[in-house]
C-alpha atoms as a PDB file:
ATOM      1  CA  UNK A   1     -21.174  -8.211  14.967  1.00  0.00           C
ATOM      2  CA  UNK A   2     -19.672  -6.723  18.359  1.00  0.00           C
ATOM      3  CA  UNK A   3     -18.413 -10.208  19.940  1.00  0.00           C
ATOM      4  CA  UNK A   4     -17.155 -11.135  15.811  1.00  0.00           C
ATOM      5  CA  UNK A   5     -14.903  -7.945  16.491  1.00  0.00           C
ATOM      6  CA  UNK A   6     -13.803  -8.541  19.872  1.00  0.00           C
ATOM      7  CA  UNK A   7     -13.131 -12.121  18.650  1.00  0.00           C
ATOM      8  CA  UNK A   8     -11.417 -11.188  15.701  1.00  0.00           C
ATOM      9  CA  UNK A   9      -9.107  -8.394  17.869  1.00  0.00           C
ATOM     10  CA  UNK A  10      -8.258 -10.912  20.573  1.00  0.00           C
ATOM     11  CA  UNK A  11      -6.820 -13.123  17.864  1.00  0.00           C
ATOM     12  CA  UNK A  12      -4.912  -9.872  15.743  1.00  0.00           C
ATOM     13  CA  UNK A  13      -3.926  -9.132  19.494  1.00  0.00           C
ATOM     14  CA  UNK A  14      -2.297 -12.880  20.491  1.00  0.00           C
ATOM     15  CA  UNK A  15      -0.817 -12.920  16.983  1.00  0.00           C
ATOM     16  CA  UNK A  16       1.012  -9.282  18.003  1.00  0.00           C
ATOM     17  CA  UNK A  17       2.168 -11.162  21.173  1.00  0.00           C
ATOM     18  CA  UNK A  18       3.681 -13.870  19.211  1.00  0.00           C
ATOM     19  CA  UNK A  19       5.578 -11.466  17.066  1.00  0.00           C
ATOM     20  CA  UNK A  20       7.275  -9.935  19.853  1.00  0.00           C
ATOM     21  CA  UNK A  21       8.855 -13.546  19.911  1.00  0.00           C
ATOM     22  CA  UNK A  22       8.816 -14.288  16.475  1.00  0.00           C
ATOM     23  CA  UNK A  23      10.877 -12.269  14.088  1.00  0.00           C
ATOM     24  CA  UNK A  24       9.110 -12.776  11.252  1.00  0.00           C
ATOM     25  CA  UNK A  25       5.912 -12.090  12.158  1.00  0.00           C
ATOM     26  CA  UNK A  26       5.141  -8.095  13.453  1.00  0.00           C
ATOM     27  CA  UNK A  27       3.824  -6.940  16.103  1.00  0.00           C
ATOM     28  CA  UNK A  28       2.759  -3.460  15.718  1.00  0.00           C
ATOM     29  CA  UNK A  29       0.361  -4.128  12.345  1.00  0.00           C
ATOM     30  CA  UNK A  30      -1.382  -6.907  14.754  1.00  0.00           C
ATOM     31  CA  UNK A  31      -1.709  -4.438  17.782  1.00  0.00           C
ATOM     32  CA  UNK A  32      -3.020  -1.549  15.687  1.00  0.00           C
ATOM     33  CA  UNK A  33      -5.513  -3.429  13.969  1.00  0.00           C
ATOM     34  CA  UNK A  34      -6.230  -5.508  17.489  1.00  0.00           C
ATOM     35  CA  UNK A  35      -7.028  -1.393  18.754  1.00  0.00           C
ATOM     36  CA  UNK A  36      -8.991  -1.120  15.758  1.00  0.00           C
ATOM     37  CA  UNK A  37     -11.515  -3.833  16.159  1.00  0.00           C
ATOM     38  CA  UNK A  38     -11.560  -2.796  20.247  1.00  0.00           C
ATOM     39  CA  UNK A  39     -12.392   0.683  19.166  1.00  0.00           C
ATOM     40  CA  UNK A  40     -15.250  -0.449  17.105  1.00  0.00           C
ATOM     41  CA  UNK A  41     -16.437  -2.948  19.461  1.00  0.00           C
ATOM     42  CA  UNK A  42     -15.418  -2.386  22.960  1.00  0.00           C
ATOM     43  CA  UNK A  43     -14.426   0.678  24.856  1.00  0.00           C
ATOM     44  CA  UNK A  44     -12.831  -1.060  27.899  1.00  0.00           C
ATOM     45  CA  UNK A  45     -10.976  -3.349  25.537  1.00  0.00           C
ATOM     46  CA  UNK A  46      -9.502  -0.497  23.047  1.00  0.00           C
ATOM     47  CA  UNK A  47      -8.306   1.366  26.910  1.00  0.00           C
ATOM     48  CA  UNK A  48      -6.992  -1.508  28.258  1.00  0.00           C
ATOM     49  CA  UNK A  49      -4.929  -1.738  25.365  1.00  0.00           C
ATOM     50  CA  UNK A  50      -3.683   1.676  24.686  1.00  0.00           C
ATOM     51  CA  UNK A  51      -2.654   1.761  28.853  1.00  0.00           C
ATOM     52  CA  UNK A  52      -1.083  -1.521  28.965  1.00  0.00           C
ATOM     53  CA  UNK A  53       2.870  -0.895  30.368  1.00  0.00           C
ATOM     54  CA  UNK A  54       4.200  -2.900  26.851  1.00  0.00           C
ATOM     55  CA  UNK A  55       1.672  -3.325  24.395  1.00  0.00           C
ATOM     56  CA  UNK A  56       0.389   0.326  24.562  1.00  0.00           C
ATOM     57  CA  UNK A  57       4.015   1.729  24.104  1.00  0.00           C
ATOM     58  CA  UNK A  58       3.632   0.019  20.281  1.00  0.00           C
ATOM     59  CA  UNK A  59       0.456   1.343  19.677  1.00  0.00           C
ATOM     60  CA  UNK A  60       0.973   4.954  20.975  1.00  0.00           C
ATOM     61  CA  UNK A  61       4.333   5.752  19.389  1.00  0.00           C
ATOM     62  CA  UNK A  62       3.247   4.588  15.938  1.00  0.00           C
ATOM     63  CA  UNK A  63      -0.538   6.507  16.229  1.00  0.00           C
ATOM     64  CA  UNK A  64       1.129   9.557  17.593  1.00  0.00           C
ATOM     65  CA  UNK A  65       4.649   9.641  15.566  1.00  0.00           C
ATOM     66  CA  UNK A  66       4.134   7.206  12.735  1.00  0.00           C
ATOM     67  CA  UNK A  67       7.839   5.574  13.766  1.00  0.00           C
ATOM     68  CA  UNK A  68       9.147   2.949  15.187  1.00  0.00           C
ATOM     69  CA  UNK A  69      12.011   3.327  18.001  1.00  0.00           C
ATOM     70  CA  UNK A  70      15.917   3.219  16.874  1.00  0.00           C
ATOM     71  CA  UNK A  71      15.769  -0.010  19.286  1.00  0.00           C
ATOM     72  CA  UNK A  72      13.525  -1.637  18.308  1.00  0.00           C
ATOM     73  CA  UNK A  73      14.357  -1.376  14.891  1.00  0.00           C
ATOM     74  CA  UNK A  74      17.861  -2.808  15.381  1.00  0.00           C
ATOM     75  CA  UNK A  75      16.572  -5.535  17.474  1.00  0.00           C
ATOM     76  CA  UNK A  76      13.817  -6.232  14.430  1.00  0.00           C
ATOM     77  CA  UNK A  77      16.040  -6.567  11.434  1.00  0.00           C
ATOM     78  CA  UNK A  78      19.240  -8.540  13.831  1.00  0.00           C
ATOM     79  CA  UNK A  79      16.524 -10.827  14.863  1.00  0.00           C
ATOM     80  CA  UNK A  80      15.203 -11.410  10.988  1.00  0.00           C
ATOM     81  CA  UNK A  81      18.095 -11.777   9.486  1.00  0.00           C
ATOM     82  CA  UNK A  82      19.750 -14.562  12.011  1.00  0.00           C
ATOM     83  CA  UNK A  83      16.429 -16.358  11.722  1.00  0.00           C
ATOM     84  CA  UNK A  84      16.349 -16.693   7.949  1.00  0.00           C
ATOM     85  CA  UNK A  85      19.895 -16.482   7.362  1.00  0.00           C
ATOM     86  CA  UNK A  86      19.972 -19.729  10.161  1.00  0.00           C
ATOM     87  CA  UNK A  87      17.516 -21.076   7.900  1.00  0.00           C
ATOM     88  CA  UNK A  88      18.846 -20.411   4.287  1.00  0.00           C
ATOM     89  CA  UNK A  89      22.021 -21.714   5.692  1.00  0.00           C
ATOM     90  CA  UNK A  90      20.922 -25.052   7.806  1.00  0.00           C
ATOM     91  CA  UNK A  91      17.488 -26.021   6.868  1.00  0.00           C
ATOM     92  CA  UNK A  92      16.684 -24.980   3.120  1.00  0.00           C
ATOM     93  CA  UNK A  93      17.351 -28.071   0.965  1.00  0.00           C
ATOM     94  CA  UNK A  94      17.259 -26.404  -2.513  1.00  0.00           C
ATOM     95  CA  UNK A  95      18.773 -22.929  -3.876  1.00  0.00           C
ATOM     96  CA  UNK A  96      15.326 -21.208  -4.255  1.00  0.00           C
ATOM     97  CA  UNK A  97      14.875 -21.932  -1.002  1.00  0.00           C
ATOM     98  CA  UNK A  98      17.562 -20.503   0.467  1.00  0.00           C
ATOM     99  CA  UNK A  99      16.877 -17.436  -1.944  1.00  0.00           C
ATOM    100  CA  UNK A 100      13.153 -17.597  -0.559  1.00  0.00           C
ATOM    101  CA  UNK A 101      14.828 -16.888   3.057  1.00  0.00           C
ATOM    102  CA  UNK A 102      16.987 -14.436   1.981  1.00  0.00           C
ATOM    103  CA  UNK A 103      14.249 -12.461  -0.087  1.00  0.00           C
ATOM    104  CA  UNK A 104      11.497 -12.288   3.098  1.00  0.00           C
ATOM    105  CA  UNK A 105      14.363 -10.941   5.475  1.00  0.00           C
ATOM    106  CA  UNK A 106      14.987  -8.606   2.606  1.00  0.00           C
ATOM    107  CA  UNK A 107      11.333  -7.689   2.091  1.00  0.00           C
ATOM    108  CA  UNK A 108      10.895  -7.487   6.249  1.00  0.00           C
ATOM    109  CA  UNK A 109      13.675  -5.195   6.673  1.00  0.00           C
ATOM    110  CA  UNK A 110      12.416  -2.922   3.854  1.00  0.00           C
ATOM    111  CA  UNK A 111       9.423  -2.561   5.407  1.00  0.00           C
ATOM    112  CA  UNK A 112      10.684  -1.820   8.498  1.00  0.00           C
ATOM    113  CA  UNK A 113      13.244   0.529   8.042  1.00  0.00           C
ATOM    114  CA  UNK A 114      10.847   2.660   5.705  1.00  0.00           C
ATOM    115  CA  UNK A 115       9.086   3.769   8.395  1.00  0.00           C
ATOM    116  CA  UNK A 116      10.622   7.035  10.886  1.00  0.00           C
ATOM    117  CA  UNK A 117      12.881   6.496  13.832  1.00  0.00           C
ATOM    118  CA  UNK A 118      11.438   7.845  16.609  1.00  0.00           C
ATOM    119  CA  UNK A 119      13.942   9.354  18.806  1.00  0.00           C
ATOM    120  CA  UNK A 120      13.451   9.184  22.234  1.00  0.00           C
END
């Protein structure tokens, strides 16, 4: 069951990589639960994590503050809505699609904004 966590956090963990990139997809949710499955399976793992320079920042300021920087939130939300809006606009053939674009970015920057700013 150990190396099925360790698997299963390596993946969570690449998929919070990508959504440093990716606007649509988050990061933090994939680093927290990446430190989860470390935690439960592998010590070294979970402290490399929580001490790397970038990824640990994410995991550290939303364990100890519940927030997410004022930065990073602006950067979030821009990013989302110039993705989808690029896409409602350009590549969604239909109406509903468009309105499918529009309705994730939405959704996304709901759920981001809900959470504290952390003031640094």
């Amino acid at each position: 069951m150990k190396y099925v966590l360790i698997l299963l956090g390596i993946i969570s963990l690449a998929l919070g990589v990508i959504g440093i990139f990716l606007p649509v997809l988050p990061t933090t949710p994939f680093l927290l639960l990446s430190a989860t499955l470390f935690l439960r399976s592998s010590q070294k793992l979970y402290d490399w994590l929580l001490s790397h320079p970038c990824l640990g920042e994410y995991i550290r300021n939303f364990k100890e503050h519940n927030a997410i920087p004022l930065r990073v939130k602006i950067i979030s939300v821009s990013l989302v809505w110039i993705t989808l809006l690029y896409c409602a606009i350009f590549v969604a053939k239909e109406w509903w699609m468009s309105a499918f674009f529009v309705s994730i970015a939405i959704g996304v920057s709901i759920h981001i904004l809900h959470y504290k700013t952390l003031k640094k």
